[in-house]
PDB file of N, CA and C in Angstrom:
ATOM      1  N   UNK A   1      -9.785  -0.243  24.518  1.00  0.00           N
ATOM      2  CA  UNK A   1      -9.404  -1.639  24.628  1.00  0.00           C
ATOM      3  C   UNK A   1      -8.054  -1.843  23.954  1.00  0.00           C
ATOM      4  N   UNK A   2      -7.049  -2.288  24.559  1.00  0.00           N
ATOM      5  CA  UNK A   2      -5.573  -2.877  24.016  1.00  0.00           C
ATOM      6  C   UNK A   2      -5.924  -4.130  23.382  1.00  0.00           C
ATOM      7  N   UNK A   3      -5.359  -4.410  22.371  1.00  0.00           N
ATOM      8  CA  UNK A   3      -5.690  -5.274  21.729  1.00  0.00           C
ATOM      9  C   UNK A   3      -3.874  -6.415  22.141  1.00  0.00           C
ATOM     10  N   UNK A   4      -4.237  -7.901  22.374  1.00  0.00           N
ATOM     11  CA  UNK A   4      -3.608  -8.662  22.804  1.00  0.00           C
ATOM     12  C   UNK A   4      -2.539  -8.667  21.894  1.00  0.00           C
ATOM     13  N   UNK A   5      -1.433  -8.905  22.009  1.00  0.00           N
ATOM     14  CA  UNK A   5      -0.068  -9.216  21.313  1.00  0.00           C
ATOM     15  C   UNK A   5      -0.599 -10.151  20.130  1.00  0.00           C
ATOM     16  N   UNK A   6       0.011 -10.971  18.831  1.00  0.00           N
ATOM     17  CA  UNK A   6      -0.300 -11.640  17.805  1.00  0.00           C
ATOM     18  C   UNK A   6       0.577 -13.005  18.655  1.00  0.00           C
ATOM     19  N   UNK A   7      -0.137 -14.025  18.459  1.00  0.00           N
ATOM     20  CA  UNK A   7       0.414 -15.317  18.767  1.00  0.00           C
ATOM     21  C   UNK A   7       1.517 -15.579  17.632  1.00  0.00           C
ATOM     22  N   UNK A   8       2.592 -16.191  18.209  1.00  0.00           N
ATOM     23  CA  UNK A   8       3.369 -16.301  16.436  1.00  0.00           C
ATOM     24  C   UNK A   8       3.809 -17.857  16.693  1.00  0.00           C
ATOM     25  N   UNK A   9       3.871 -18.386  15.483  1.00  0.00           N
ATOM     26  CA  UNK A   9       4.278 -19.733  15.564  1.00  0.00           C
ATOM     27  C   UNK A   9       5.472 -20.098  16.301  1.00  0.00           C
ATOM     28  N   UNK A  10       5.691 -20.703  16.974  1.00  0.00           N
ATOM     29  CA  UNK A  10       6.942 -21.291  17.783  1.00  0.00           C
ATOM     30  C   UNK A  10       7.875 -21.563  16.662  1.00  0.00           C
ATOM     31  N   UNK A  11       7.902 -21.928  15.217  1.00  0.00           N
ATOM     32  CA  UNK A  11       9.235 -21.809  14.721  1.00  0.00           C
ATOM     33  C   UNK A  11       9.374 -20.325  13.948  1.00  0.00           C
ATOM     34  N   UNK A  12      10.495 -20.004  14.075  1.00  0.00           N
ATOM     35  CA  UNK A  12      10.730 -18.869  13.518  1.00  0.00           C
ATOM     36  C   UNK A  12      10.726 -18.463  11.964  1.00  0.00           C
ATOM     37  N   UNK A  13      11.242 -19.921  11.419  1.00  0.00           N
ATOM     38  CA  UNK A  13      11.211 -20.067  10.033  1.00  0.00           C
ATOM     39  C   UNK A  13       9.529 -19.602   9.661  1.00  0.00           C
ATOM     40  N   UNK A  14       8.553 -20.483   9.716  1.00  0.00           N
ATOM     41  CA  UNK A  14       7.193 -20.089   9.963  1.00  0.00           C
ATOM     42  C   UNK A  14       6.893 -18.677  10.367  1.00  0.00           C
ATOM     43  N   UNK A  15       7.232 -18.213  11.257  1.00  0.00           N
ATOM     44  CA  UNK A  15       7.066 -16.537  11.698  1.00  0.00           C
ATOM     45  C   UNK A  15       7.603 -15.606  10.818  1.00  0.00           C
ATOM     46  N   UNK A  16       8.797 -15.831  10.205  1.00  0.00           N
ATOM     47  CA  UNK A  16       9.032 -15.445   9.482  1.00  0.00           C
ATOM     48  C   UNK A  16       8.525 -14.954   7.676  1.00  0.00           C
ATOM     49  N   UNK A  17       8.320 -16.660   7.448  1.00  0.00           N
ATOM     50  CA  UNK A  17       7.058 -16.368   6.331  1.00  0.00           C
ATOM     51  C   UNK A  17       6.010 -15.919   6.353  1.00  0.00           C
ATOM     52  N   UNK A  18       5.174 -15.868   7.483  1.00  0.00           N
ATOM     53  CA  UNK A  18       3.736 -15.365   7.944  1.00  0.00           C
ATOM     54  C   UNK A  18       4.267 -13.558   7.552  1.00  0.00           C
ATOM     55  N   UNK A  19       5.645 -13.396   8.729  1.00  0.00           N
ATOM     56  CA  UNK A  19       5.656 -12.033   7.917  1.00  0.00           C
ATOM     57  C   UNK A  19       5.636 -11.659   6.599  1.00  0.00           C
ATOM     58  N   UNK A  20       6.470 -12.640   5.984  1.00  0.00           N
ATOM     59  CA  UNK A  20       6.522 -12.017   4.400  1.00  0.00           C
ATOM     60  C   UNK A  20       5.359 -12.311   3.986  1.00  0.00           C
ATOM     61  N   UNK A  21       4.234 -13.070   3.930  1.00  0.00           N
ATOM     62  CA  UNK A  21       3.312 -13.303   3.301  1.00  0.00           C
ATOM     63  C   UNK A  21       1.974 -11.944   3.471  1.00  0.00           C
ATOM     64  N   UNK A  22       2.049 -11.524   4.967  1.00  0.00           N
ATOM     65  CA  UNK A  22       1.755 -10.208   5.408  1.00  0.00           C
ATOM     66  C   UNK A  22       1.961  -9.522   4.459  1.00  0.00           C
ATOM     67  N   UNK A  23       3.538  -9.064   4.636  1.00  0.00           N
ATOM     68  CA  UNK A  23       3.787  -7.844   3.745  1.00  0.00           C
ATOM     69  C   UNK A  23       3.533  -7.897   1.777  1.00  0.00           C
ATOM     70  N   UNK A  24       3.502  -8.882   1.445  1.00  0.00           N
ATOM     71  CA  UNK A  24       2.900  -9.076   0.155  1.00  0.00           C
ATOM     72  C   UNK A  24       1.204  -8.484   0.264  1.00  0.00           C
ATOM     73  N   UNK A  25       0.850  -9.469   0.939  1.00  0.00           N
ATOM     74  CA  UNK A  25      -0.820  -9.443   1.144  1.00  0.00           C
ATOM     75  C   UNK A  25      -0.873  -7.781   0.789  1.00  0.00           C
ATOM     76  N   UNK A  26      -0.392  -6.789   2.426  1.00  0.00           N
ATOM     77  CA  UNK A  26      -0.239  -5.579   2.357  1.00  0.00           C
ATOM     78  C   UNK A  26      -0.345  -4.112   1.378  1.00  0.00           C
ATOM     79  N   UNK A  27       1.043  -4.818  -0.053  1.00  0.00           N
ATOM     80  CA  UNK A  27       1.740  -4.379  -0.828  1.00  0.00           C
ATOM     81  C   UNK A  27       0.664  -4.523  -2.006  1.00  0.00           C
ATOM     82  N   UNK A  28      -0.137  -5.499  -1.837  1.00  0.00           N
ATOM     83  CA  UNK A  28      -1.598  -5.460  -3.029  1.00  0.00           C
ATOM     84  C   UNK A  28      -2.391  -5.015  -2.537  1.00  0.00           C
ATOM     85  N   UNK A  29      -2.833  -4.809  -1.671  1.00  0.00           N
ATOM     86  CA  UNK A  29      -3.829  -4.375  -0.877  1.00  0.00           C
ATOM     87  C   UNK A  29      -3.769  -2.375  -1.280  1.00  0.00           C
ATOM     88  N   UNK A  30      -2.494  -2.155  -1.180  1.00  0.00           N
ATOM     89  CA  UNK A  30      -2.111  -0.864  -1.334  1.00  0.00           C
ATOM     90  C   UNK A  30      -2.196  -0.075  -2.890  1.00  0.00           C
ATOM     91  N   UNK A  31      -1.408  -1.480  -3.594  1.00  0.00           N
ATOM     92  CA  UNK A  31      -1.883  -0.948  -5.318  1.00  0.00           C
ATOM     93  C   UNK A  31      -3.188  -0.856  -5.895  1.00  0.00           C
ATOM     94  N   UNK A  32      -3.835  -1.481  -5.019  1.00  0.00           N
ATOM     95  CA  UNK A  32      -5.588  -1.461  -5.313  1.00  0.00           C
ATOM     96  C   UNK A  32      -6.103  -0.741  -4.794  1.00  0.00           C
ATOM     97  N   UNK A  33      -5.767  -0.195  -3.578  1.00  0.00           N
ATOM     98  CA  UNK A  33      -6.672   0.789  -2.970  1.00  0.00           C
ATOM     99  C   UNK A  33      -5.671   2.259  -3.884  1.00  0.00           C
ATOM    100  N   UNK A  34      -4.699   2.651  -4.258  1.00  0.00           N
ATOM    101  CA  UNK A  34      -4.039   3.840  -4.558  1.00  0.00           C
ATOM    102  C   UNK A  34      -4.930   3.588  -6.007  1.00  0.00           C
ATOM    103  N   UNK A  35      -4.743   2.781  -6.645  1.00  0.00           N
ATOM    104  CA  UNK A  35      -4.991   2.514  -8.184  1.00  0.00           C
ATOM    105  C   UNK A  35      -6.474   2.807  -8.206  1.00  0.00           C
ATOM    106  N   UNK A  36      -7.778   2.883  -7.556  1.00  0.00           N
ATOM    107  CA  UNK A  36      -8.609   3.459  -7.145  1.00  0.00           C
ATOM    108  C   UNK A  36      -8.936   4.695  -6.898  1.00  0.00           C
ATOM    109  N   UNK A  37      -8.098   5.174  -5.725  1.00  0.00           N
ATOM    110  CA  UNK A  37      -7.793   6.535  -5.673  1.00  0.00           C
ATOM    111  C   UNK A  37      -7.479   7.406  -6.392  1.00  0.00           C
ATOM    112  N   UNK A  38      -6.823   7.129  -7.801  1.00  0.00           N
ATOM    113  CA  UNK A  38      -6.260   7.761  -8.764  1.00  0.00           C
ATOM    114  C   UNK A  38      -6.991   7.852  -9.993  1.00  0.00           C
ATOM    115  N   UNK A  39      -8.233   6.181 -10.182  1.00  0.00           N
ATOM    116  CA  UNK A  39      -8.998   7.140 -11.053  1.00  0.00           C
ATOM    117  C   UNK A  39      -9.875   7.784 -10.721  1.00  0.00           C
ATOM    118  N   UNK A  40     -10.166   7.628  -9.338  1.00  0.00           N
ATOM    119  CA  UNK A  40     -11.088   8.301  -8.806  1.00  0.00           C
ATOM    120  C   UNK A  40     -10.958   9.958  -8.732  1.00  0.00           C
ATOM    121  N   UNK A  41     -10.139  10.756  -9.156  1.00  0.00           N
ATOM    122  CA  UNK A  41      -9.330  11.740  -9.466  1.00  0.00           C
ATOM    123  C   UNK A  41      -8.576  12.443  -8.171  1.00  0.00           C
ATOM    124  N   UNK A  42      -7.860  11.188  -6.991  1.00  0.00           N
ATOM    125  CA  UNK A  42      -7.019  11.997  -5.675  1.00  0.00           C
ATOM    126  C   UNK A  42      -5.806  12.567  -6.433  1.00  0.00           C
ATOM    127  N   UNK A  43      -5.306  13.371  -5.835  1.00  0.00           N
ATOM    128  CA  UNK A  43      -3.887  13.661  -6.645  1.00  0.00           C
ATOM    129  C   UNK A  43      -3.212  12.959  -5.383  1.00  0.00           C
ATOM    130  N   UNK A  44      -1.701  13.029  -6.226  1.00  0.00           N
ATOM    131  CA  UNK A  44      -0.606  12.194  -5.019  1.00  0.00           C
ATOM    132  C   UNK A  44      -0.648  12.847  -3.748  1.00  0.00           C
ATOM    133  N   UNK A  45      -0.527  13.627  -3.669  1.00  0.00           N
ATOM    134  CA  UNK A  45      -0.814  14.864  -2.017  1.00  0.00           C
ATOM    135  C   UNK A  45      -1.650  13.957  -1.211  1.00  0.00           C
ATOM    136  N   UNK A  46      -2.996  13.865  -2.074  1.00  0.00           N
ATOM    137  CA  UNK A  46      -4.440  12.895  -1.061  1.00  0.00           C
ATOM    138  C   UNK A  46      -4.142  11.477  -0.520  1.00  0.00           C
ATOM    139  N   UNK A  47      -3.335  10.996  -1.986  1.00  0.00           N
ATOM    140  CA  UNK A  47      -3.089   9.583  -1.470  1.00  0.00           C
ATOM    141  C   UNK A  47      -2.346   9.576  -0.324  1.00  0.00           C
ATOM    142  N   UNK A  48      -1.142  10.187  -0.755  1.00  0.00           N
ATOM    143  CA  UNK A  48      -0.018  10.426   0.409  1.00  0.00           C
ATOM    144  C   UNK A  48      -0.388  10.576   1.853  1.00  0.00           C
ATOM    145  N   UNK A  49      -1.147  11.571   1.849  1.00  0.00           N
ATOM    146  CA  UNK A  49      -2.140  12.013   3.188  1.00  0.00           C
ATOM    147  C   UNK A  49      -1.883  11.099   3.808  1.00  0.00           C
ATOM    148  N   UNK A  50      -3.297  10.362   3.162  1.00  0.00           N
ATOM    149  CA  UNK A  50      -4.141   9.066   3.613  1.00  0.00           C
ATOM    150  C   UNK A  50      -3.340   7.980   4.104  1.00  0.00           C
ATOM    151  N   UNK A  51      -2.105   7.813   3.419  1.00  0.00           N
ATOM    152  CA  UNK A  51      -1.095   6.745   3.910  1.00  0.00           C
ATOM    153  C   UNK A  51      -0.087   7.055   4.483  1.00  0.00           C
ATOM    154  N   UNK A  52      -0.058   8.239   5.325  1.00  0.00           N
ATOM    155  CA  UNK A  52       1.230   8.853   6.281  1.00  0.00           C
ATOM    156  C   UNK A  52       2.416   8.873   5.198  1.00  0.00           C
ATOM    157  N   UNK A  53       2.242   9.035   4.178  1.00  0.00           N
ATOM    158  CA  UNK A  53       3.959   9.082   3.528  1.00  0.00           C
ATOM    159  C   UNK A  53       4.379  10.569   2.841  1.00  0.00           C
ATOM    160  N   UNK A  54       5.193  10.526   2.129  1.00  0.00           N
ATOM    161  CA  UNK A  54       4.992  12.201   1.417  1.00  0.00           C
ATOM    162  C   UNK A  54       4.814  11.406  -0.039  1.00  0.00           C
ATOM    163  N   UNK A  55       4.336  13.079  -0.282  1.00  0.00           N
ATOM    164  CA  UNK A  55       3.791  12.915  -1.910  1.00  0.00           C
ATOM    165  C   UNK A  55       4.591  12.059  -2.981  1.00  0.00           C
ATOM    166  N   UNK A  56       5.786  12.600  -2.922  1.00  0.00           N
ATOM    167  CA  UNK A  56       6.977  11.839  -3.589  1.00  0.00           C
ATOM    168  C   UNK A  56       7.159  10.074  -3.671  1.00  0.00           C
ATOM    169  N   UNK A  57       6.858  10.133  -2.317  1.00  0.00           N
ATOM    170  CA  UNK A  57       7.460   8.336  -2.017  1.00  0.00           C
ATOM    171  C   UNK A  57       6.216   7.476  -2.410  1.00  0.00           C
ATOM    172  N   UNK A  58       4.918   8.213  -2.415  1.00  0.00           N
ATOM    173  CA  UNK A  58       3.819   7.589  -2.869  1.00  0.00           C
ATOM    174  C   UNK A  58       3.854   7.495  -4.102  1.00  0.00           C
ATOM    175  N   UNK A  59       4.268   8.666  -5.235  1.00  0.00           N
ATOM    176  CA  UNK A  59       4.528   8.630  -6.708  1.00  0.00           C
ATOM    177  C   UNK A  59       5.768   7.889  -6.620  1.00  0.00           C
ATOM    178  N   UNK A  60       6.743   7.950  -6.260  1.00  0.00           N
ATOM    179  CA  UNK A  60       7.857   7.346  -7.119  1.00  0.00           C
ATOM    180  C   UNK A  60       7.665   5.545  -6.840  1.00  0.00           C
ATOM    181  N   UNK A  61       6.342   5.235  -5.699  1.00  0.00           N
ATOM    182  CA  UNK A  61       6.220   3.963  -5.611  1.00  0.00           C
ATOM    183  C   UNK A  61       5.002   3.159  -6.816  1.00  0.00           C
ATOM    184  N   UNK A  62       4.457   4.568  -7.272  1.00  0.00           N
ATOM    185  CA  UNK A  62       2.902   3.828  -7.805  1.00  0.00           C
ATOM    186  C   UNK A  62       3.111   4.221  -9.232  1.00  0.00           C
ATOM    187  N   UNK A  63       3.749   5.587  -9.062  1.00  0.00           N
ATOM    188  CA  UNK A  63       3.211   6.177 -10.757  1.00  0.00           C
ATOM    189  C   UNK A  63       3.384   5.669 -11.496  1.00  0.00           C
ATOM    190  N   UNK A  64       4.538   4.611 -12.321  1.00  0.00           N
ATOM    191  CA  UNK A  64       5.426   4.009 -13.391  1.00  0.00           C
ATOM    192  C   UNK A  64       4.691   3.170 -13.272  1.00  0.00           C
ATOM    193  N   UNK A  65       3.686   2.632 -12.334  1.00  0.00           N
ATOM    194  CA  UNK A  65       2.969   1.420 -12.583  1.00  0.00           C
ATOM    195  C   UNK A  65       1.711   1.746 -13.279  1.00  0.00           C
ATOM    196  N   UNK A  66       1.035   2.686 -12.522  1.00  0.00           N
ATOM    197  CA  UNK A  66      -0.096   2.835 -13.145  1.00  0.00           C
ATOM    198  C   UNK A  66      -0.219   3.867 -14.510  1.00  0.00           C
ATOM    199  N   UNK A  67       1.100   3.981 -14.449  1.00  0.00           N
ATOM    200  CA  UNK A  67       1.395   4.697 -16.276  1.00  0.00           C
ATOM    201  C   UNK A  67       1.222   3.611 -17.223  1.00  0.00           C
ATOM    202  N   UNK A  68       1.869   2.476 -16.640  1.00  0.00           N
ATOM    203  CA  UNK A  68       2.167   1.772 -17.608  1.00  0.00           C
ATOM    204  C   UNK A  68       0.585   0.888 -17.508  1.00  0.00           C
ATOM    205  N   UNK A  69       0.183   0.929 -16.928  1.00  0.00           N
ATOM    206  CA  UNK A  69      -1.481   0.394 -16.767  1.00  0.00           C
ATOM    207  C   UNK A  69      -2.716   1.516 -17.733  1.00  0.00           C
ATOM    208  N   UNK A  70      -1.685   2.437 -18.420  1.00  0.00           N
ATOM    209  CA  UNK A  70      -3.196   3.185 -18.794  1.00  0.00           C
ATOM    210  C   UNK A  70      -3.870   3.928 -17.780  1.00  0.00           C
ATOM    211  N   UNK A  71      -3.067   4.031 -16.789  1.00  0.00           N
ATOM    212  CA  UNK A  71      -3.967   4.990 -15.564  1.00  0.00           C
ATOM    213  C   UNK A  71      -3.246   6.186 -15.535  1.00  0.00           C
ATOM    214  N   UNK A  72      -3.953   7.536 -16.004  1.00  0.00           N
ATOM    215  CA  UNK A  72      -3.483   8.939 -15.461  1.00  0.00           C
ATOM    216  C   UNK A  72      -4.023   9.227 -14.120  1.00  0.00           C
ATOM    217  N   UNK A  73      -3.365  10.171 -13.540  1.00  0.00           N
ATOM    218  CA  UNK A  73      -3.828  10.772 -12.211  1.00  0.00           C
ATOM    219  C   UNK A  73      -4.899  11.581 -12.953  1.00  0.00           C
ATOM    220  N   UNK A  74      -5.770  11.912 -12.567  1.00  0.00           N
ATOM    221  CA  UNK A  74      -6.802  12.929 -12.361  1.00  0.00           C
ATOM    222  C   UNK A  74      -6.502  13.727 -11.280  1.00  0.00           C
ATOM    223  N   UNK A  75      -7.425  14.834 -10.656  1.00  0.00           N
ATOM    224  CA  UNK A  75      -7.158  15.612 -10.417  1.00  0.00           C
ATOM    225  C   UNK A  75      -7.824  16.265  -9.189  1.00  0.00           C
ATOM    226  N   UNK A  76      -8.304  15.208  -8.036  1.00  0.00           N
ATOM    227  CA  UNK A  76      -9.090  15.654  -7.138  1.00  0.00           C
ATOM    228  C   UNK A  76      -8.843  17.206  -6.616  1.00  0.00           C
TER     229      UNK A  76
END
């Protein structure tokens, strides 16, 4: 099944924020599910996997955060 195009508001200004509000939504959605993953003991490799990116771009996006949160990687 194709799933139908997204209706978008007729003003653009509006379409526009819907996107940014998306990509926020997204961007937490992601620190909670990685920040999970990590004490759960994935190493960056797993996370990375899981989110099509490389190992690197997943650490250099999460690690400094969840360092500074008291979160070590463990060691799936």
């Amino acid at each position: 099944m194709i799933a139908a195009p997204p209706t978008l508001p007729d003003d653009p200004a509006d379409a526009l924020a819907a996107v940014g509000a998306l990509r926020r939504l997204a961007d937490r959605v992601e620190d909670t599910a990685v920040e999970r993953a990590i004490v759960e003991g994935w190493s960056w490799a797993d996370v990375a996997e899981a989110l099509g990116v490389t190992r690197q771009a997943v650490h250099k996006k999460h690690a400094r955060r969840l360092s500074r949160a008291g979160i070590a990687r463990g060691g799936r």
